[in-house]
N, C-alpha and C. Protein backbone atom coordinates (compact mmCIF):
# COMPACT_ATOMS: atom_id res chain seq x y z
N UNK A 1 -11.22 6.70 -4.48
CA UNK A 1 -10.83 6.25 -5.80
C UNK A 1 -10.74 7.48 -6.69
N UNK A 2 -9.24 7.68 -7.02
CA UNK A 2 -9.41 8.66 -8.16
C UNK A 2 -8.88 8.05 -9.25
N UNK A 3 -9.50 8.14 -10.69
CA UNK A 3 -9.35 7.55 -11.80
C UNK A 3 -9.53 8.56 -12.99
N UNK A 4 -9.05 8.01 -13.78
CA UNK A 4 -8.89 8.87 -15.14
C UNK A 4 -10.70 8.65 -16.01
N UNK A 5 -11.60 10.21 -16.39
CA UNK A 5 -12.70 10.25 -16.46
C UNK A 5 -12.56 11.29 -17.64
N UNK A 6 -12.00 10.42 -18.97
CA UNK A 6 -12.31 11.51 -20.27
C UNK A 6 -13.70 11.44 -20.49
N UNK A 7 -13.69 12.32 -21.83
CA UNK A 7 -14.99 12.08 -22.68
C UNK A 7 -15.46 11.08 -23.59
N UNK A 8 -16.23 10.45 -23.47
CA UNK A 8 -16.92 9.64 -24.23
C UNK A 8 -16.31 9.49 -25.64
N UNK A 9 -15.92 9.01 -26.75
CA UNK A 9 -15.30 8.99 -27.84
C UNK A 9 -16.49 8.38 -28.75
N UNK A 10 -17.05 7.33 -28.43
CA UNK A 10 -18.18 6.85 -29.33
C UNK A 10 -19.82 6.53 -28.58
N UNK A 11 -20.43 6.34 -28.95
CA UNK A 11 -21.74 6.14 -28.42
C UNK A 11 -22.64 7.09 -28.26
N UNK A 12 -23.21 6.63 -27.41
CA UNK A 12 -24.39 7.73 -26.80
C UNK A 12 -23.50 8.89 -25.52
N UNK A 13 -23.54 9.84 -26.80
CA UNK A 13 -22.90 10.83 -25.21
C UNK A 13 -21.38 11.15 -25.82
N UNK A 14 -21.32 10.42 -27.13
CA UNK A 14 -20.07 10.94 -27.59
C UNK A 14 -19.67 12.58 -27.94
N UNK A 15 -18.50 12.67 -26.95
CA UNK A 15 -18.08 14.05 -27.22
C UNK A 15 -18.83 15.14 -25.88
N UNK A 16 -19.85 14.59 -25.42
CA UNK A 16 -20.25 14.95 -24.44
C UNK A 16 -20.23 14.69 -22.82
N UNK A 17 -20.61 13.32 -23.05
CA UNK A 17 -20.81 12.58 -21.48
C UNK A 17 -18.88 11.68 -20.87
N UNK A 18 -19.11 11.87 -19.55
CA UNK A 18 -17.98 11.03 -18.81
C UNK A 18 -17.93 9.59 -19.35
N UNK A 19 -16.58 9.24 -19.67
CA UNK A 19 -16.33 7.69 -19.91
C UNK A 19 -16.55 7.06 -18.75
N UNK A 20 -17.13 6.29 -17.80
CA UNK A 20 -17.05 5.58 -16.59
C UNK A 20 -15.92 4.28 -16.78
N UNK A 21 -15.53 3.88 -17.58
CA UNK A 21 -15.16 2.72 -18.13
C UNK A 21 -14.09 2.16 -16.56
N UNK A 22 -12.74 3.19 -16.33
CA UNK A 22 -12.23 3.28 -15.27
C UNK A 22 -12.80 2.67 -14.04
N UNK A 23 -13.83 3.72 -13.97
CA UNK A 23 -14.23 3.67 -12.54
C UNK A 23 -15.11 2.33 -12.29
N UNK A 24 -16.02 1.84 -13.41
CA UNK A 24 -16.77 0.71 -13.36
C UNK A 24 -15.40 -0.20 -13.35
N UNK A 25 -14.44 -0.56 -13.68
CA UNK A 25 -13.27 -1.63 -13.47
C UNK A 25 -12.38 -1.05 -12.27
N UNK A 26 -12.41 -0.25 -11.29
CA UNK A 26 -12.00 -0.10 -10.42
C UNK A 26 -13.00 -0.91 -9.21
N UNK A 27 -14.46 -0.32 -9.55
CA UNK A 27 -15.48 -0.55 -8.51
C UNK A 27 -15.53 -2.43 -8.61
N UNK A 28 -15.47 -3.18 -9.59
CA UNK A 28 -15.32 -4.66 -9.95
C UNK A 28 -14.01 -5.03 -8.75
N UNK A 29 -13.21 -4.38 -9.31
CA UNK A 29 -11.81 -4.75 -8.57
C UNK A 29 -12.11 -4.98 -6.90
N UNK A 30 -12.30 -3.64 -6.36
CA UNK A 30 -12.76 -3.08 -4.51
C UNK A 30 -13.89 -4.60 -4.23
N UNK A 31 -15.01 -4.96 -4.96
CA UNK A 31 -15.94 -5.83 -5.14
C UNK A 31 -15.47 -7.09 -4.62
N UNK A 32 -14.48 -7.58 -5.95
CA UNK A 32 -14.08 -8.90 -6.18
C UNK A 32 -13.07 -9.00 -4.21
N UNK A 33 -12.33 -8.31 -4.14
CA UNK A 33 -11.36 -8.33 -2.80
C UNK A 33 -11.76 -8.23 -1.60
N UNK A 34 -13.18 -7.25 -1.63
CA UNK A 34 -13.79 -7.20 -0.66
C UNK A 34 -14.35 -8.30 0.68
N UNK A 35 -13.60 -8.31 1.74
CA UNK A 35 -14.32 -9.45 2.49
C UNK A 35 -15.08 -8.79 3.92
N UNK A 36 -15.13 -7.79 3.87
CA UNK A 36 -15.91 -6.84 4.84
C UNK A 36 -16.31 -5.49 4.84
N UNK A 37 -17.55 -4.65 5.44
CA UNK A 37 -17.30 -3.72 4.43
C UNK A 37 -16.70 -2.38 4.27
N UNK A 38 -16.84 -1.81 3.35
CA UNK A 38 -15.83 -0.51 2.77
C UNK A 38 -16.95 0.85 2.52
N UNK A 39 -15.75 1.65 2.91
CA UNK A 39 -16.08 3.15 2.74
C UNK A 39 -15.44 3.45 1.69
N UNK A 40 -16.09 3.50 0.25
CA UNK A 40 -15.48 4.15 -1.09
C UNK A 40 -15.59 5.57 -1.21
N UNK A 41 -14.52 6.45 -1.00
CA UNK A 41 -14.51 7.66 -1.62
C UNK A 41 -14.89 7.94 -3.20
N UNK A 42 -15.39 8.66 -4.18
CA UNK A 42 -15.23 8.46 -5.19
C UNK A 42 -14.24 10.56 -5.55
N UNK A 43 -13.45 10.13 -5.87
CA UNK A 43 -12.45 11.84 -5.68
C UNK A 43 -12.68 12.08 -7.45
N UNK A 44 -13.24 11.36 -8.42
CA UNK A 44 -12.93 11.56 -9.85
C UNK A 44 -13.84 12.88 -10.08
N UNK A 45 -13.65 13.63 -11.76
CA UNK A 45 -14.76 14.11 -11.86
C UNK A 45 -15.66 13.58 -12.72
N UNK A 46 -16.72 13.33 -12.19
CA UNK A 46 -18.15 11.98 -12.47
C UNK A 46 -18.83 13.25 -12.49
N UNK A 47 -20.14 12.31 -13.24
CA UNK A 47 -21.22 13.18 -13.51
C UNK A 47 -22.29 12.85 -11.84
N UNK A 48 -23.60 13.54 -11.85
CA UNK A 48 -24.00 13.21 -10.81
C UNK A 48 -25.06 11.75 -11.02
N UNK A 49 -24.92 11.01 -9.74
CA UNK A 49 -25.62 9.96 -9.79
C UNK A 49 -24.40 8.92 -9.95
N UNK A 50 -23.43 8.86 -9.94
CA UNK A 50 -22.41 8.37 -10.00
C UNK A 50 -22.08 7.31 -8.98
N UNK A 51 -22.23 7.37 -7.92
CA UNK A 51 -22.52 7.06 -6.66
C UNK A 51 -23.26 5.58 -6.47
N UNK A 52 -24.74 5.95 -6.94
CA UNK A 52 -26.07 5.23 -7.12
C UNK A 52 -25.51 4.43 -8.15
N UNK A 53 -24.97 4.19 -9.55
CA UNK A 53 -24.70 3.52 -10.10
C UNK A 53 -23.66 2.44 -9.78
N UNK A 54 -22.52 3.27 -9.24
CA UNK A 54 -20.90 2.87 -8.40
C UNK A 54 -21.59 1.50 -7.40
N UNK A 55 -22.20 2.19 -6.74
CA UNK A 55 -23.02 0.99 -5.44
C UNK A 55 -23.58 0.03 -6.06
N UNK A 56 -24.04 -0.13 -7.56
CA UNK A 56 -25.23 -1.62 -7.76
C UNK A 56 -23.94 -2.03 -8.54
N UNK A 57 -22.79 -1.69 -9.16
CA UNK A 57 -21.20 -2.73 -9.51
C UNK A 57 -21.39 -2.97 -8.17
N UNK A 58 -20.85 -2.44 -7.23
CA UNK A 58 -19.76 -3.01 -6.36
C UNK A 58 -20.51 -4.45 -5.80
N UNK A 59 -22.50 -4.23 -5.57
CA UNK A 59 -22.85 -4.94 -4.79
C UNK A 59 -23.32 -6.26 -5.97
N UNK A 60 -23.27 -5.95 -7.10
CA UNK A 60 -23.07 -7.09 -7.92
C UNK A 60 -21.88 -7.97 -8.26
N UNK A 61 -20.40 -7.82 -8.15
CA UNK A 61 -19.70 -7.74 -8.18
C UNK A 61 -19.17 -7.96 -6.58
N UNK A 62 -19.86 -8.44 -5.62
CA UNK A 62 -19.42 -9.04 -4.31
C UNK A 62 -19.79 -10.05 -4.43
N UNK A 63 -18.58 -11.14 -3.81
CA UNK A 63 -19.14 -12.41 -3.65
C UNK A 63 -19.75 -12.40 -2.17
N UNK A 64 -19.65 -11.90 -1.24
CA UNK A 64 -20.28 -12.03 -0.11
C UNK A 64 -21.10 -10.90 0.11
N UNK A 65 -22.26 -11.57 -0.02
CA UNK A 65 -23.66 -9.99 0.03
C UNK A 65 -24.07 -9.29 1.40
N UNK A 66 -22.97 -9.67 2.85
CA UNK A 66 -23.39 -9.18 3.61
C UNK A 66 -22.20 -7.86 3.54
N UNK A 67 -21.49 -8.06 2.91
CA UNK A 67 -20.55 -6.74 2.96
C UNK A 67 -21.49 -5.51 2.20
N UNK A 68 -20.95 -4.69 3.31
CA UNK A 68 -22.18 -3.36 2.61
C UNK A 68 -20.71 -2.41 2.60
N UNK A 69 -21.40 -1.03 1.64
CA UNK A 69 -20.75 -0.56 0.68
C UNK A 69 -21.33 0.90 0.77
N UNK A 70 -20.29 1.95 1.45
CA UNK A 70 -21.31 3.49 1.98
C UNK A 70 -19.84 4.20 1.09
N UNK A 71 -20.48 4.69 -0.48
CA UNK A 71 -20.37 5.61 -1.05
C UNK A 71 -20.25 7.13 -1.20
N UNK A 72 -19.05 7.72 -0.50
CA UNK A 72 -19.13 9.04 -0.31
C UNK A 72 -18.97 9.44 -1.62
N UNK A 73 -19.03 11.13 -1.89
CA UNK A 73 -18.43 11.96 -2.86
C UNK A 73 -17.32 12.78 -2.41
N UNK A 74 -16.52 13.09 -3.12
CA UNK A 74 -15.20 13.82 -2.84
C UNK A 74 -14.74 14.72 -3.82
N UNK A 75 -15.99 15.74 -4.64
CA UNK A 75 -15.48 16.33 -5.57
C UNK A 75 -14.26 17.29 -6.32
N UNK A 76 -13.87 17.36 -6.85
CA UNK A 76 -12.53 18.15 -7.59
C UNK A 76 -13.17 19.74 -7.68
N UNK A 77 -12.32 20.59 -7.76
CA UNK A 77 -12.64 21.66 -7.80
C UNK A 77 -11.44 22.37 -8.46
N UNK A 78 -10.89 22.02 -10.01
CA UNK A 78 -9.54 21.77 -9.88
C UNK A 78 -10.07 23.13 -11.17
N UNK A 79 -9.27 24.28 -11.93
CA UNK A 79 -9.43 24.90 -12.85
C UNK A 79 -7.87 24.99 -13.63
N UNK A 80 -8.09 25.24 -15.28
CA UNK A 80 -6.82 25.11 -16.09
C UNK A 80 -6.22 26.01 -15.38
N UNK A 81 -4.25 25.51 -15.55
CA UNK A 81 -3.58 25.99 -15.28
C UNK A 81 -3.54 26.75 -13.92
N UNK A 82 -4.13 25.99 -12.66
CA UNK A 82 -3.88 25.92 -11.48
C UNK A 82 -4.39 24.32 -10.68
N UNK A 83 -4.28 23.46 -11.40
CA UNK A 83 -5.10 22.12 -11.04
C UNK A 83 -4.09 21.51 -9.85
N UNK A 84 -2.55 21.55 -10.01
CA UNK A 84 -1.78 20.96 -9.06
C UNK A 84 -2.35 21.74 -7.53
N UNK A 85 -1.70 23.14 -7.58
CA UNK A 85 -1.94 24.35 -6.23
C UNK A 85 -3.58 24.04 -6.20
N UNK A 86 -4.48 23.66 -7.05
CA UNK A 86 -5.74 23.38 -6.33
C UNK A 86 -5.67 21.71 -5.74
N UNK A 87 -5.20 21.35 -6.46
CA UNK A 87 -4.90 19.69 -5.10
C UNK A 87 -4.24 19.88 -3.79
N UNK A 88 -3.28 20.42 -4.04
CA UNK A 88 -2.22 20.38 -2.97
C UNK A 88 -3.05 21.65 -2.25
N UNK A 89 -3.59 22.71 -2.35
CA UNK A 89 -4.09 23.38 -1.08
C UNK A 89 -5.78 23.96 -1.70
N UNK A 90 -6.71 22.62 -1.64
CA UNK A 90 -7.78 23.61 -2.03
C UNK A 90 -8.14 24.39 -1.12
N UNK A 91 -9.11 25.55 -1.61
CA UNK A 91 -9.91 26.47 -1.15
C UNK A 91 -10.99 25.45 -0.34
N UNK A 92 -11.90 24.90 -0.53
CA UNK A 92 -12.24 24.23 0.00
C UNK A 92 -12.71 22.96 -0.40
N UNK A 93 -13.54 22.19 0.94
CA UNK A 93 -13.78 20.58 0.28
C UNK A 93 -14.84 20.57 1.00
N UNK A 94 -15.53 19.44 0.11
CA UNK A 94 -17.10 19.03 -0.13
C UNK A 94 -16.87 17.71 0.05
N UNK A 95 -17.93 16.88 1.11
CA UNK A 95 -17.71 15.62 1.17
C UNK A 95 -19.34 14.78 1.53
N UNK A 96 -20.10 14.29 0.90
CA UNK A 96 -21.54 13.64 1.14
C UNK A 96 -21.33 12.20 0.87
N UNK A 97 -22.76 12.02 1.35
CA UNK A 97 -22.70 10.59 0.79
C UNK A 97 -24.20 10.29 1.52
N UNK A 98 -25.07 9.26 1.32
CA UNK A 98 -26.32 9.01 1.80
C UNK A 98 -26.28 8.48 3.40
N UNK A 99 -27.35 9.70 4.18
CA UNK A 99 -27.24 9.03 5.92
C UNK A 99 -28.10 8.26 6.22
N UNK A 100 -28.70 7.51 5.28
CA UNK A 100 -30.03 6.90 5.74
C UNK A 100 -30.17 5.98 6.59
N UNK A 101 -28.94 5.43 7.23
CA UNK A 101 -28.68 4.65 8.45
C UNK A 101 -27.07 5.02 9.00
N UNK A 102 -27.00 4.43 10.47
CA UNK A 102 -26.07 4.65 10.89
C UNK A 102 -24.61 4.76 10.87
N UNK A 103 -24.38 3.31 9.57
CA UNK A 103 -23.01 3.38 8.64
C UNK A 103 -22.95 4.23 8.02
N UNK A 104 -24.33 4.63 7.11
CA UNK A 104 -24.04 6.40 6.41
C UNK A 104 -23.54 7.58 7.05
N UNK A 105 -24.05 7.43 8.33
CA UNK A 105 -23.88 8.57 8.81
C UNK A 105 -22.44 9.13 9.44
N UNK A 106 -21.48 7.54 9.80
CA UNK A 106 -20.80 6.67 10.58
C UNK A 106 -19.57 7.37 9.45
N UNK A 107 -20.08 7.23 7.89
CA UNK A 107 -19.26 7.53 6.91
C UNK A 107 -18.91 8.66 6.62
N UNK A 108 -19.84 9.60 6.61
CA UNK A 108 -19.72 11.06 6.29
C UNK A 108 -19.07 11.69 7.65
């Protein structure tokens, strides 16, 4: 999932912190459709812990609670005025996500 992740405009964190707004109505969406389970990339740039939050939408936001839900990261590494040539050929890539059982591990 890559989604659009400005800055905060009002609240707590205004001017400072990531809007999630996107990504929490993306993660609803994957949720609601879901009928078995999924490997979510998350490719945006999120703050950390992103992940841990992403996972209690999706698993609230399932109607069937046996579908499980293994959350990788897929961070950007993108800098002004080279962000395209860093998509199209990064230097390199970073990819985690929790192994604490065999689908985790299955995922990464």
């Amino acid at each position: 999932v890559s989604v659009n992740t400005p800055t905060k405009k009002t609240g707590l964190g205004s001017g400072k912190a990531a809007d999630l707004t996107y990504w929490e109505s993306a993660a609803r969406t994957i949720a609601a459709e879901s009928k078995d389970n999924k490997i979510i990339v998350e490719k945006s740039t999120v703050p950390v812990r992103t992940a841990e939050a992403i996972e209690k939408v999706l698993k609230r936001n399932c109607s069937d609670s046996n579908v499980q839900f293994d959350i990788l990261s897929n961070p950007e590494f993108l800098a002004e005025g080279t962000a395209i040539s860093d998509l199209t050929a990064p230097d390199r890539v970073l990819i985690g996500g929790k192994i604490e059982n065999e689908a985790g591990q299955a995922a990464v």
